[in-house]
N, C-alpha and C. Protein backbone atom coordinates (compact mmCIF):
# COMPACT_ATOMS: atom_id res chain seq x y z
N UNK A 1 26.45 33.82 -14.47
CA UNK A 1 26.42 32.92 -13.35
C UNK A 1 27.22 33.50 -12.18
N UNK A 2 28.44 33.84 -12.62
CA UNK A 2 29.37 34.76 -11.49
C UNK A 2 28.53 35.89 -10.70
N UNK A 3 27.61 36.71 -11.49
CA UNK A 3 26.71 37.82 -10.83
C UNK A 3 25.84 37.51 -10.21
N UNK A 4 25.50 35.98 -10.57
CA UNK A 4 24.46 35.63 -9.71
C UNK A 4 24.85 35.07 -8.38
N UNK A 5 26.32 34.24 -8.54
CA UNK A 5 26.22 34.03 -7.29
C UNK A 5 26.99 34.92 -6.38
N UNK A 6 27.53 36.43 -6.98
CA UNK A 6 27.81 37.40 -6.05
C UNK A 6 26.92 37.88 -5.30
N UNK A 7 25.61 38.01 -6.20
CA UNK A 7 24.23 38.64 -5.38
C UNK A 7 24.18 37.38 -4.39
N UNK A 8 23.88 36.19 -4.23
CA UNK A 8 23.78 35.31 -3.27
C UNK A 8 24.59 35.67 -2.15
N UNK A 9 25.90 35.46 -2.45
CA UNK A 9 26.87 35.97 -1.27
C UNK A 9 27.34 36.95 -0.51
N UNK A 10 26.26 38.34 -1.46
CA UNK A 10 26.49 39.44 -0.63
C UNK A 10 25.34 39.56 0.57
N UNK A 11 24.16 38.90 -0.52
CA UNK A 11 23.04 39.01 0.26
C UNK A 11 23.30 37.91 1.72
N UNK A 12 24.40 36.94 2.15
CA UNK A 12 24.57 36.51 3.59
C UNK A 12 25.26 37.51 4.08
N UNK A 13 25.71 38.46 3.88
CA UNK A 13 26.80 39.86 4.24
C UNK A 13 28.39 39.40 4.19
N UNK A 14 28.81 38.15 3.00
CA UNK A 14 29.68 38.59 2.77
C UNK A 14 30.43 39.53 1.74
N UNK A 15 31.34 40.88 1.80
CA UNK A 15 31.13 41.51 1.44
C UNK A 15 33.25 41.58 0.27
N UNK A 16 33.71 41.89 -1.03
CA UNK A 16 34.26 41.83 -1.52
C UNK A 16 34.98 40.94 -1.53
N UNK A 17 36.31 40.81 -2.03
CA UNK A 17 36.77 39.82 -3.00
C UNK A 17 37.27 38.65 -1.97
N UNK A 18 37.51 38.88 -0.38
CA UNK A 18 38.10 37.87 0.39
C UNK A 18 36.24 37.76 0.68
N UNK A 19 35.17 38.06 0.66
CA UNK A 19 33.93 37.57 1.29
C UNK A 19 33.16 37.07 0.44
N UNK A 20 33.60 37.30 -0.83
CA UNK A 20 33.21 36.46 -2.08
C UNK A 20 33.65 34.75 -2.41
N UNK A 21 34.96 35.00 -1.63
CA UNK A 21 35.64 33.43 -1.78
C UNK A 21 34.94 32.39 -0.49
N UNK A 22 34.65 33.68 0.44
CA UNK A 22 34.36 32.64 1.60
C UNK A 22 32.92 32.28 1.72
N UNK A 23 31.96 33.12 0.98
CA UNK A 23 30.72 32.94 0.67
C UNK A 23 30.64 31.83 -0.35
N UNK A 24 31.46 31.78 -1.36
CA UNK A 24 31.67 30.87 -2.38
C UNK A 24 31.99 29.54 -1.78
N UNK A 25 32.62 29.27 -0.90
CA UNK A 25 33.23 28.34 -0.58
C UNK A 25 31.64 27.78 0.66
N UNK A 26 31.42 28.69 1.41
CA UNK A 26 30.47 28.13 2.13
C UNK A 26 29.11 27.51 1.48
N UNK A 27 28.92 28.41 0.03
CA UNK A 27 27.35 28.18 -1.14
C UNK A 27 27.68 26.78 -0.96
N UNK A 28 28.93 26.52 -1.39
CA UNK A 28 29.55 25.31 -2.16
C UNK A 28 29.87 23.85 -1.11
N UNK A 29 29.96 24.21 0.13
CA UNK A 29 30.55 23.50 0.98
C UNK A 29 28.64 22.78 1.31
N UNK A 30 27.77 23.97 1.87
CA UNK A 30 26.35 23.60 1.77
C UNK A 30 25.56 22.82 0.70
N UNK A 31 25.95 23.16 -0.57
CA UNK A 31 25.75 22.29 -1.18
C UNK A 31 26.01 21.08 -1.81
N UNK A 32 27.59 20.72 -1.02
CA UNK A 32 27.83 19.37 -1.10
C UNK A 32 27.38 19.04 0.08
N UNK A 33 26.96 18.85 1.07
CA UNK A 33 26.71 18.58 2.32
C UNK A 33 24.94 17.81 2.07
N UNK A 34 24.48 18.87 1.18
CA UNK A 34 22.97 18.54 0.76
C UNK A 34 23.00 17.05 -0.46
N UNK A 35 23.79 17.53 -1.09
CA UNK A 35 24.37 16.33 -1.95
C UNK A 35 24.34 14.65 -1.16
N UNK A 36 25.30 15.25 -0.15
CA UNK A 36 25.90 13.72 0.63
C UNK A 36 24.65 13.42 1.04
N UNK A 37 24.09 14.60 2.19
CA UNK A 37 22.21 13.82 2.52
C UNK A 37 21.54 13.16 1.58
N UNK A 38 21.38 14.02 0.45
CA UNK A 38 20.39 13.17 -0.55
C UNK A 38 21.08 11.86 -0.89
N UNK A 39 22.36 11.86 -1.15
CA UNK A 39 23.06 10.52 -1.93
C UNK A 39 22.81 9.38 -0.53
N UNK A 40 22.55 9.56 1.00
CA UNK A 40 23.07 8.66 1.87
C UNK A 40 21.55 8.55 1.97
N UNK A 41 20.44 9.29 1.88
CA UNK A 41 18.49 9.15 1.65
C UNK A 41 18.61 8.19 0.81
N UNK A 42 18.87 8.23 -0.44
CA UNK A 42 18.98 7.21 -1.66
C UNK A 42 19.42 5.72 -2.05
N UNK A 43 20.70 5.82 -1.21
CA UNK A 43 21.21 5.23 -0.36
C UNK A 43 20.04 3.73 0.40
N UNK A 44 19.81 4.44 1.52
CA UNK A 44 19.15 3.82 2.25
C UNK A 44 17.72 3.52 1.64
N UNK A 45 17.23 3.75 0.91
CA UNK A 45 15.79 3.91 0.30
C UNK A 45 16.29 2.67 -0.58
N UNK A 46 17.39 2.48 -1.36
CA UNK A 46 17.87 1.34 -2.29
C UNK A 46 18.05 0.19 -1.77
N UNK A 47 18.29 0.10 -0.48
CA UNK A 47 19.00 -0.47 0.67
C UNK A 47 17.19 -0.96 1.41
N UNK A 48 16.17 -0.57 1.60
CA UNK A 48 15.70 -0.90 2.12
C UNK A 48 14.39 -1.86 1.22
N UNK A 49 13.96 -0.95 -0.40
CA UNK A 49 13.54 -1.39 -1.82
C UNK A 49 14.36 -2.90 -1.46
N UNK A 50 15.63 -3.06 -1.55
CA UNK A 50 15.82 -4.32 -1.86
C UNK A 50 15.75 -5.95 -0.71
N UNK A 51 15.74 -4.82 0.53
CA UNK A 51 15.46 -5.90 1.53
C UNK A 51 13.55 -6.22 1.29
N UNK A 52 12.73 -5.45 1.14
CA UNK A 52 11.61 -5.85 0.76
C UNK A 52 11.51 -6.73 -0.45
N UNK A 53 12.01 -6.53 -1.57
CA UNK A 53 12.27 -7.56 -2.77
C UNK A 53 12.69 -8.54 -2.44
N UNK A 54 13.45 -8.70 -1.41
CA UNK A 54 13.73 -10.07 -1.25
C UNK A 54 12.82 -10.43 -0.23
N UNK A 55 12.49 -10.48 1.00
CA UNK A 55 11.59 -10.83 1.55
C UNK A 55 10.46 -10.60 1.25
N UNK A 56 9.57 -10.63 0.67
CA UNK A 56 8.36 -9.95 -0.16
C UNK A 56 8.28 -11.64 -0.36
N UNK A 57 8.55 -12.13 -1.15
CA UNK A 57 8.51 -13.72 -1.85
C UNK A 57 8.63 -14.99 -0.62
N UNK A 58 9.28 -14.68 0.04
CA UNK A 58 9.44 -15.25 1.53
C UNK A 58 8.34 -15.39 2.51
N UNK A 59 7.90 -14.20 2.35
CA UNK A 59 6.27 -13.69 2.94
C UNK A 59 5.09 -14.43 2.40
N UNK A 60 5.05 -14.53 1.20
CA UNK A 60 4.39 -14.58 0.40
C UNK A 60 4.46 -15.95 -0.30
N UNK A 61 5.35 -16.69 0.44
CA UNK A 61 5.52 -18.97 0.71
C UNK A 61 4.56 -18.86 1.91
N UNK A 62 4.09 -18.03 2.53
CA UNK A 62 3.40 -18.67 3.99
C UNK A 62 2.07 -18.35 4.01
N UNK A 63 1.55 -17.65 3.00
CA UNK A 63 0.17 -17.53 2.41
C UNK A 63 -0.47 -18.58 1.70
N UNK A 64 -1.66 -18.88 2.53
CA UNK A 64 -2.36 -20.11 2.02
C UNK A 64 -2.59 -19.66 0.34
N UNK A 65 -2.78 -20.95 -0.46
CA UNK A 65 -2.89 -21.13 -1.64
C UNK A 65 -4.64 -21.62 -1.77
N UNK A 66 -5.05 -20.85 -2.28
CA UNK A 66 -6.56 -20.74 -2.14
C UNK A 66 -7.04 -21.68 -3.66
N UNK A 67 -8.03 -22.41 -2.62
CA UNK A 67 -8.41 -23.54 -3.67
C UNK A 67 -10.27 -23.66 -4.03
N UNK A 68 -10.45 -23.48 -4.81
CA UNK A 68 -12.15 -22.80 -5.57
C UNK A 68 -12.60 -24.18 -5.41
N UNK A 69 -12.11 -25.43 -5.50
CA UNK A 69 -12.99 -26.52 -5.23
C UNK A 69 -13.80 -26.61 -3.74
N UNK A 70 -12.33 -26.44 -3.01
CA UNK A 70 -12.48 -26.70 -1.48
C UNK A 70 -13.53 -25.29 -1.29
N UNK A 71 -13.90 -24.31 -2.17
CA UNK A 71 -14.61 -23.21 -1.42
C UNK A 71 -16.17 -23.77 -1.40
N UNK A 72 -16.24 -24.49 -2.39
CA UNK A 72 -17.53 -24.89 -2.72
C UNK A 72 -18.67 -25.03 -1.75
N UNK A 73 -17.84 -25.37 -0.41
CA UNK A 73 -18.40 -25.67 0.51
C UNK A 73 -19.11 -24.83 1.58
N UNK A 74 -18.01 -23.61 1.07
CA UNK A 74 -18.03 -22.32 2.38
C UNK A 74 -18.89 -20.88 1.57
N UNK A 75 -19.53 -21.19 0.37
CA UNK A 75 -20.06 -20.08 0.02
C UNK A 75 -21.36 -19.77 0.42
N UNK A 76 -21.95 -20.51 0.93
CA UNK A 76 -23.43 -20.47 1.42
C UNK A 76 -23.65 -19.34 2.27
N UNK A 77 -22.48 -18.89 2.99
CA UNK A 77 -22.79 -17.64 3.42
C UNK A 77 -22.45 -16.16 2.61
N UNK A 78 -21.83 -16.27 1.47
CA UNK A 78 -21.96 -15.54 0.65
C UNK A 78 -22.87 -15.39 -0.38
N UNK A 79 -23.32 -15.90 -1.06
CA UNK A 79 -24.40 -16.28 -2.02
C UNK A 79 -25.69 -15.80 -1.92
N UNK A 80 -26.12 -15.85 -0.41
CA UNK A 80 -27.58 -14.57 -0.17
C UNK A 80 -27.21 -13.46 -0.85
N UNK A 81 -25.95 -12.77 -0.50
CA UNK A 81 -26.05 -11.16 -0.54
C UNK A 81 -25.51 -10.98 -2.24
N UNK A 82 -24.16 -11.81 -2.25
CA UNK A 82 -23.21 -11.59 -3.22
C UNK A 82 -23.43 -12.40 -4.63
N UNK A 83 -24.44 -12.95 -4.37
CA UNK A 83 -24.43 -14.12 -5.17
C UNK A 83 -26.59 -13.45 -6.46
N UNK A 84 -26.82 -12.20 -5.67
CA UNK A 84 -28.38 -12.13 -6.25
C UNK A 84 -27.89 -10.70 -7.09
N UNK A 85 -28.13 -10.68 -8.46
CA UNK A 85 -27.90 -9.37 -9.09
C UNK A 85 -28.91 -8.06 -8.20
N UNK A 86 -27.94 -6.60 -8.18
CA UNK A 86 -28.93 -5.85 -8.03
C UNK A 86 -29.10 -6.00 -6.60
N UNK A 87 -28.88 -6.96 -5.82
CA UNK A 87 -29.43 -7.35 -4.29
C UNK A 87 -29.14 -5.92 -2.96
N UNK A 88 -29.91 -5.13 -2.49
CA UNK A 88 -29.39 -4.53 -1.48
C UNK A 88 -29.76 -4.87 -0.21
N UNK A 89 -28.61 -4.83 0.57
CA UNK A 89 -29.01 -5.50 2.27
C UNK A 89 -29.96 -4.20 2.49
N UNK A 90 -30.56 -4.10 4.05
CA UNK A 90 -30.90 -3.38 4.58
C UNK A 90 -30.81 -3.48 6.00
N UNK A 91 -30.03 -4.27 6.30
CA UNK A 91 -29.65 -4.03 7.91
C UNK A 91 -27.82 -3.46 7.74
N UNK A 92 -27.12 -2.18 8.58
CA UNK A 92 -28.17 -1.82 9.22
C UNK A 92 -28.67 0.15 8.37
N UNK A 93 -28.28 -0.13 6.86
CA UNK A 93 -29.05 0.69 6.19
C UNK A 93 -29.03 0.01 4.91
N UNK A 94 -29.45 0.59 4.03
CA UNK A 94 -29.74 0.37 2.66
C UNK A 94 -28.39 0.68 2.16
N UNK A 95 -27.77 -0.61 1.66
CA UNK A 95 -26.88 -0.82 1.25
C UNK A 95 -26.35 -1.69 0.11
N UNK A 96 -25.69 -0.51 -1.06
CA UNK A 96 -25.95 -1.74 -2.79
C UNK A 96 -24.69 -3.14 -2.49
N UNK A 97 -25.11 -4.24 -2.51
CA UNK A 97 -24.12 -5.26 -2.58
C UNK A 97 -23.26 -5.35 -3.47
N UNK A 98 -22.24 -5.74 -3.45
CA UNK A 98 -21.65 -5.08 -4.94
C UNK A 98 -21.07 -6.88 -4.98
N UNK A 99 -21.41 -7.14 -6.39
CA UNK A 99 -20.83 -8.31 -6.84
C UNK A 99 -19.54 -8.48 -7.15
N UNK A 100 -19.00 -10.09 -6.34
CA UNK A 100 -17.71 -10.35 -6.35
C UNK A 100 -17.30 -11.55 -7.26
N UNK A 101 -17.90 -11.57 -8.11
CA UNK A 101 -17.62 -12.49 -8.94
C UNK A 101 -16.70 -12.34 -10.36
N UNK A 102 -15.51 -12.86 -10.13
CA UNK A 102 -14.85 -12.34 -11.10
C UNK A 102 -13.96 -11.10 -10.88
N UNK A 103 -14.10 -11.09 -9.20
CA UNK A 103 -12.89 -10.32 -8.55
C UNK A 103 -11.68 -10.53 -8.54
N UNK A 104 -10.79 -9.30 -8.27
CA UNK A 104 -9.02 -10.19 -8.22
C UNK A 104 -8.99 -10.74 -6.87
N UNK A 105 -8.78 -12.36 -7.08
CA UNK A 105 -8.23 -12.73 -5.43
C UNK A 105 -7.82 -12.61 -4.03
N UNK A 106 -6.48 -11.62 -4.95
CA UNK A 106 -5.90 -10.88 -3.61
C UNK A 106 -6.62 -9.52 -2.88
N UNK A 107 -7.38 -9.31 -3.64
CA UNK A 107 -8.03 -8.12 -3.11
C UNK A 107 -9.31 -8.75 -2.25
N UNK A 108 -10.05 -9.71 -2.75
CA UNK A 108 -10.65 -10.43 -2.07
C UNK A 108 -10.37 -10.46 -0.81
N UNK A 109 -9.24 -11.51 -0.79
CA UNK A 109 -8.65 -11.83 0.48
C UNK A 109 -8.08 -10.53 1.26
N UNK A 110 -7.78 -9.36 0.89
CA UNK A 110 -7.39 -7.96 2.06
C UNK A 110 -8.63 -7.84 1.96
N UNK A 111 -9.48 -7.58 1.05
CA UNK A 111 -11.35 -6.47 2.01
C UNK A 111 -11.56 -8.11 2.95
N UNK A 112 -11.82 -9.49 3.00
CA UNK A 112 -11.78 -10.05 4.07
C UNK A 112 -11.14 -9.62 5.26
N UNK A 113 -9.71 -9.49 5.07
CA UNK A 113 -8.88 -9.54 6.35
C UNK A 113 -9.59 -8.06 7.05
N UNK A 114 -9.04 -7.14 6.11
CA UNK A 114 -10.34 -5.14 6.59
C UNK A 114 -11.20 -5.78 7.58
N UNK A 115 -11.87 -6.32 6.54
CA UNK A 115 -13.47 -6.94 7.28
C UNK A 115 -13.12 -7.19 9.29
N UNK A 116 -12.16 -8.57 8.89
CA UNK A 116 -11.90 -9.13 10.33
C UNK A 116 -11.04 -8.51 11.60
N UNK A 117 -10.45 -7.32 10.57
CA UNK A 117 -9.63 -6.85 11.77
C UNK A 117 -10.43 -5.30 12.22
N UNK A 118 -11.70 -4.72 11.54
CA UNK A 118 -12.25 -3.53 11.62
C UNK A 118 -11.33 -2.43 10.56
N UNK A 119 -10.86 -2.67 10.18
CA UNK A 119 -10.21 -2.01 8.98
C UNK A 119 -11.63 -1.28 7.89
N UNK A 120 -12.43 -1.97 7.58
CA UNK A 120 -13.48 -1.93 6.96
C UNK A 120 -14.85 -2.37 7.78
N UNK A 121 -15.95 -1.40 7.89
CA UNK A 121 -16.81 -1.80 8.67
C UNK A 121 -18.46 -2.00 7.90
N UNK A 122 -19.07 -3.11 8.17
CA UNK A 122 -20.34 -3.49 7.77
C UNK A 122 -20.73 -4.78 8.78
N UNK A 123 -21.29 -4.81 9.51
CA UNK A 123 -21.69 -5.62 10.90
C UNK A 123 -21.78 -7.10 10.30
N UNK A 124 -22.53 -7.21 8.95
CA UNK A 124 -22.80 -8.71 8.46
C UNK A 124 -21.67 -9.29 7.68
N UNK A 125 -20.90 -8.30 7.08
CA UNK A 125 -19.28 -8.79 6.13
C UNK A 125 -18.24 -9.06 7.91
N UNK A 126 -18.46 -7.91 9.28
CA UNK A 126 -17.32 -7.80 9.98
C UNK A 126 -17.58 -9.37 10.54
N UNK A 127 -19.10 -10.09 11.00
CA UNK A 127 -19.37 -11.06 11.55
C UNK A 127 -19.04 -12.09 10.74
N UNK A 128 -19.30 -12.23 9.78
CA UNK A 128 -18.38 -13.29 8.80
C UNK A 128 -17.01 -13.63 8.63
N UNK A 129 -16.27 -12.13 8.63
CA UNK A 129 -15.05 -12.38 7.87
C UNK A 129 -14.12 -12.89 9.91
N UNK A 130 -14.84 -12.45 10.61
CA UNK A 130 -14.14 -13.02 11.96
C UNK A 130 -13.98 -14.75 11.89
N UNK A 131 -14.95 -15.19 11.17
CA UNK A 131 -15.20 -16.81 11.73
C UNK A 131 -14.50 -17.39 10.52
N UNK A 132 -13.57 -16.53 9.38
CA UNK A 132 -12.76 -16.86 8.56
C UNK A 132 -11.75 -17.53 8.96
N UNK A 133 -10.78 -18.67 8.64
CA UNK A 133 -9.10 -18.80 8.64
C UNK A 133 -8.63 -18.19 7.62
N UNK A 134 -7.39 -17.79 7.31
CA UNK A 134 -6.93 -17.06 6.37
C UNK A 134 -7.08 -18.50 4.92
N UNK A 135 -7.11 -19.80 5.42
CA UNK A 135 -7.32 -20.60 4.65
C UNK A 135 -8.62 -20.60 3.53
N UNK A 136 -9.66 -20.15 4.32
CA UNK A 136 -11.20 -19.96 3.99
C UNK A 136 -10.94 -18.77 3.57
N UNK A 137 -10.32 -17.93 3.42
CA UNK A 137 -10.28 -16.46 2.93
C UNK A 137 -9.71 -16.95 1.67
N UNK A 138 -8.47 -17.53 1.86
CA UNK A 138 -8.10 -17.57 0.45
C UNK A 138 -8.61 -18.77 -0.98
N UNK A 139 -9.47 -19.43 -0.24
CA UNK A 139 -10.35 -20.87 -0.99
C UNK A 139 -11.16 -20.00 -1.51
N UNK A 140 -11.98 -19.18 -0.41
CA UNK A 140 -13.79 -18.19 -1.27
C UNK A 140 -12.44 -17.17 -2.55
N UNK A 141 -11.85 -16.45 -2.19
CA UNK A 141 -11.17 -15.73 -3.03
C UNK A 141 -10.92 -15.98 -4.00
N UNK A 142 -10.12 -18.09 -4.49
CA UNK A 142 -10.03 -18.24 -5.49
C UNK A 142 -11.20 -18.54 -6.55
N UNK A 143 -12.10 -18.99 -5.39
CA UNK A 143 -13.61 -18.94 -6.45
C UNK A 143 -14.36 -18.43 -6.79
N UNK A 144 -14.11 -17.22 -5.91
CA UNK A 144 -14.79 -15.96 -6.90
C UNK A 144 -14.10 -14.79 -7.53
N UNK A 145 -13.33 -15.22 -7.64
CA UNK A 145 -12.14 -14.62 -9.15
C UNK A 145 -12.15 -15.46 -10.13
N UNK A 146 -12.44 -16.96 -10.07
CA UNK A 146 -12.85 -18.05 -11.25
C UNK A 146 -13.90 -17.71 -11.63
N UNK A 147 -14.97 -16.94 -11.23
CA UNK A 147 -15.94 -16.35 -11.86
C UNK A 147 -16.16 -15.55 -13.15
N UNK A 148 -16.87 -15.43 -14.02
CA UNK A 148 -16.95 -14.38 -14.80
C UNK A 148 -18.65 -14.05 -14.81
């Protein structure tokens, strides 16, 4: 280990037994310095993990609670496309519908939001998911994850 880190320290040009200590001391000084960065990165990364853990749940009281009865009402515009096995649109190409029945909720409700904000683009999902409330996003969501 000593030979190795003489080759290190000669190779910055410091050179015998006073340029060995000061090379030594600088390897050493650099690599506590890299230390403190990573420990004060880690640090802050722990520090920021836990401000999301706590507000995460906070966030997530102000999200409508999606109710499959109340959707009953609002699926009629889903049910042409999403609702026929096998069904492909063709405006404005040939496109396989993919069935949402028995989807996870929350995912539901983000490809909606995609949908409404252009995140995700298909002219007949983008025109729908606009005339959504996040309320109606999350009612169709719970009823077609009650699906199997």
């Amino acid at each position: 280990m000593a030979a190795l880190a003489s080759i290190i320290v000669q190779s910055y040009g410091f050179v015998g037994r006073e340029g060995l200590r000061a090379g030594l001391y600088l390897l050493l000084k650099r690599a506590n310095m890299k230390l403190r960065i990573n420990f004060k990165r880690t640090i802050s990364a722990l520090a920021v993990s836990a401000f999301c853990g706590i507000a995460t749940p906070a966030l997530a009281a102000d999200a409508p609670v999606g109710d499959a009865k109340a959707a009953v009402d609002k699926i009629s515009m889903c049910i042409g496309c999403h609702g026929i096995k096998g069904y492909k649109a063709s405006f404005p190409e040939v496109y396989h519908v993919p069935m949402i029945a028995g989807q996870n909720a929350e995912y539901i409700v983000a490809a909606l939001k995609e949908y409404a904000n252009g995140g995700r683009t298909f002219p007949t999902m983008e025109a729908i998911a606009r005339t959504l409330s996040e309320q109606d996003m999350a009612d169709l969501a719970a009823y077609y994850s009650s699906l199997k």
